[in-house]
Protein backbone atom coordinates (compact mmCIF):
# COMPACT_ATOMS: atom_id res chain seq x y z
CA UNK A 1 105.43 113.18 112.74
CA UNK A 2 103.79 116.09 110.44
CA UNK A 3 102.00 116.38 107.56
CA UNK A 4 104.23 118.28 104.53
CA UNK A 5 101.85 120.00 101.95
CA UNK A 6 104.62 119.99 98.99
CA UNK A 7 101.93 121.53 96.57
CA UNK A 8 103.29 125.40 97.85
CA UNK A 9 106.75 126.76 97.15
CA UNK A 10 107.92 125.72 100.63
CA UNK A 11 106.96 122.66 102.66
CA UNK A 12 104.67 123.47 105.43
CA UNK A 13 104.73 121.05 108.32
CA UNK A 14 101.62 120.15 110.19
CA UNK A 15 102.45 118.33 113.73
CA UNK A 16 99.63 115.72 114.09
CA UNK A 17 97.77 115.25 117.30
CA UNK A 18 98.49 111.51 117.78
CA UNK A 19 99.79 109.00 120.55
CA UNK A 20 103.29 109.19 119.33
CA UNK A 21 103.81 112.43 120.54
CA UNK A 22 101.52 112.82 123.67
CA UNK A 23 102.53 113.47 127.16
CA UNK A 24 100.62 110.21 128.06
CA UNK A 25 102.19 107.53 125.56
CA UNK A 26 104.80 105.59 126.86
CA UNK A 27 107.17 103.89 124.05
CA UNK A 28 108.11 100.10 124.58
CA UNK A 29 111.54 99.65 125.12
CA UNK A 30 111.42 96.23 123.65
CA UNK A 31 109.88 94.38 121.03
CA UNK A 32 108.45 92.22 123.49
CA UNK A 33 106.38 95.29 124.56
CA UNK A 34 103.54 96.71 123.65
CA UNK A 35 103.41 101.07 123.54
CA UNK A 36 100.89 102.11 125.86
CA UNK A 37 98.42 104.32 126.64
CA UNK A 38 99.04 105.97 130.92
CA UNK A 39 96.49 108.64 130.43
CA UNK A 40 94.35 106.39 133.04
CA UNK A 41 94.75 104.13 135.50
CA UNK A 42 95.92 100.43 134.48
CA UNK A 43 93.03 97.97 134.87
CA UNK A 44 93.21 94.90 137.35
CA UNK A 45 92.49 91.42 135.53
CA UNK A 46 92.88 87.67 135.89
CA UNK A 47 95.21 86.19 133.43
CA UNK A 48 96.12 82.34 133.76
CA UNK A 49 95.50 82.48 137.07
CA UNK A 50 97.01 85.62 137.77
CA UNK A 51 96.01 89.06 138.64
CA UNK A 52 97.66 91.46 136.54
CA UNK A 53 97.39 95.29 135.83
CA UNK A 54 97.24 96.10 132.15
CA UNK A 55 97.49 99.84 130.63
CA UNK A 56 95.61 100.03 126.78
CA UNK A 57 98.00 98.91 124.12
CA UNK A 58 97.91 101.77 121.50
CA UNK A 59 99.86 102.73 118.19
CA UNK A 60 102.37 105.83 117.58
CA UNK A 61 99.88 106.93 115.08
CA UNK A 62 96.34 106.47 117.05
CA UNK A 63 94.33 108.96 118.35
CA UNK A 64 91.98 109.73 121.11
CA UNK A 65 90.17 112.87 122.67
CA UNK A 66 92.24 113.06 125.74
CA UNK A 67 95.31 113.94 123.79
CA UNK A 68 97.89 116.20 125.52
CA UNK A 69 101.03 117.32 123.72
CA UNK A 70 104.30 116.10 124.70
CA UNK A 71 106.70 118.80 126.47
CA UNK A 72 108.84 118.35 123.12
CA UNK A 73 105.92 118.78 120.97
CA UNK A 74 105.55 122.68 119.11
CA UNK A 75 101.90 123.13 120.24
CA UNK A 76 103.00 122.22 124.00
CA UNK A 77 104.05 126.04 124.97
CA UNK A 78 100.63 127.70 123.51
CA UNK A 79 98.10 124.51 125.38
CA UNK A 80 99.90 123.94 128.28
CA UNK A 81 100.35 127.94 128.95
C-alpha cells in the first residue's frame, strides 16, 4: 500500500502506516472473518449466552497510534533496529 506522487518525473512511493501492514494485524482467512486487531489482549464477553473472547475488528486501511511495521514492511529495519 503506498502513496505514488506522479506529479515528478519518477513515481515516488510512500509506504503508509496503516493496519494492513502492521506486525499486529492479522488477515481473515475467510470471508466469514473479520481482520483483526492482536496488538492487545482479546476481551471476555457474553454473547447469547456464551462467553466469548473477541479481538477489535479493524480495516487494512485503519490506523491507530500503536502501529508497528510488519517484518516485510521497508521502514521495519530502521524502527525495529
Amino acid at each position: 500500500m503506498a502513496d505514488v506522487d506522479t506529479a515528478g518525473d519518477k513515481l515516488d512511493y510512500k509506504p503508509k502506516m496503516q493496519c494492513g501492514n502492521c506486525a499486529y494485524f492479522y488477515r481473515a482467512k475467510s470471508e466469514q472473518e473479520s481482520d483483526l486487531c492482536r496488538r492487545n489482549p482479546p476481551v471476555v464477553v457474553l454473547h447469547d449466552g456464551m462467553v466469548r473472547a473477541i479481538q477489535s475488528p479493524v480495516e487494512p486501511t485503519s490506523w491507530c497510534g500503536e502501529w508497528r511495521p510488519h517484518p516485510s514492511h521497508p521502514l521495519a529495519s530502521k524502527l525495529n533496529g
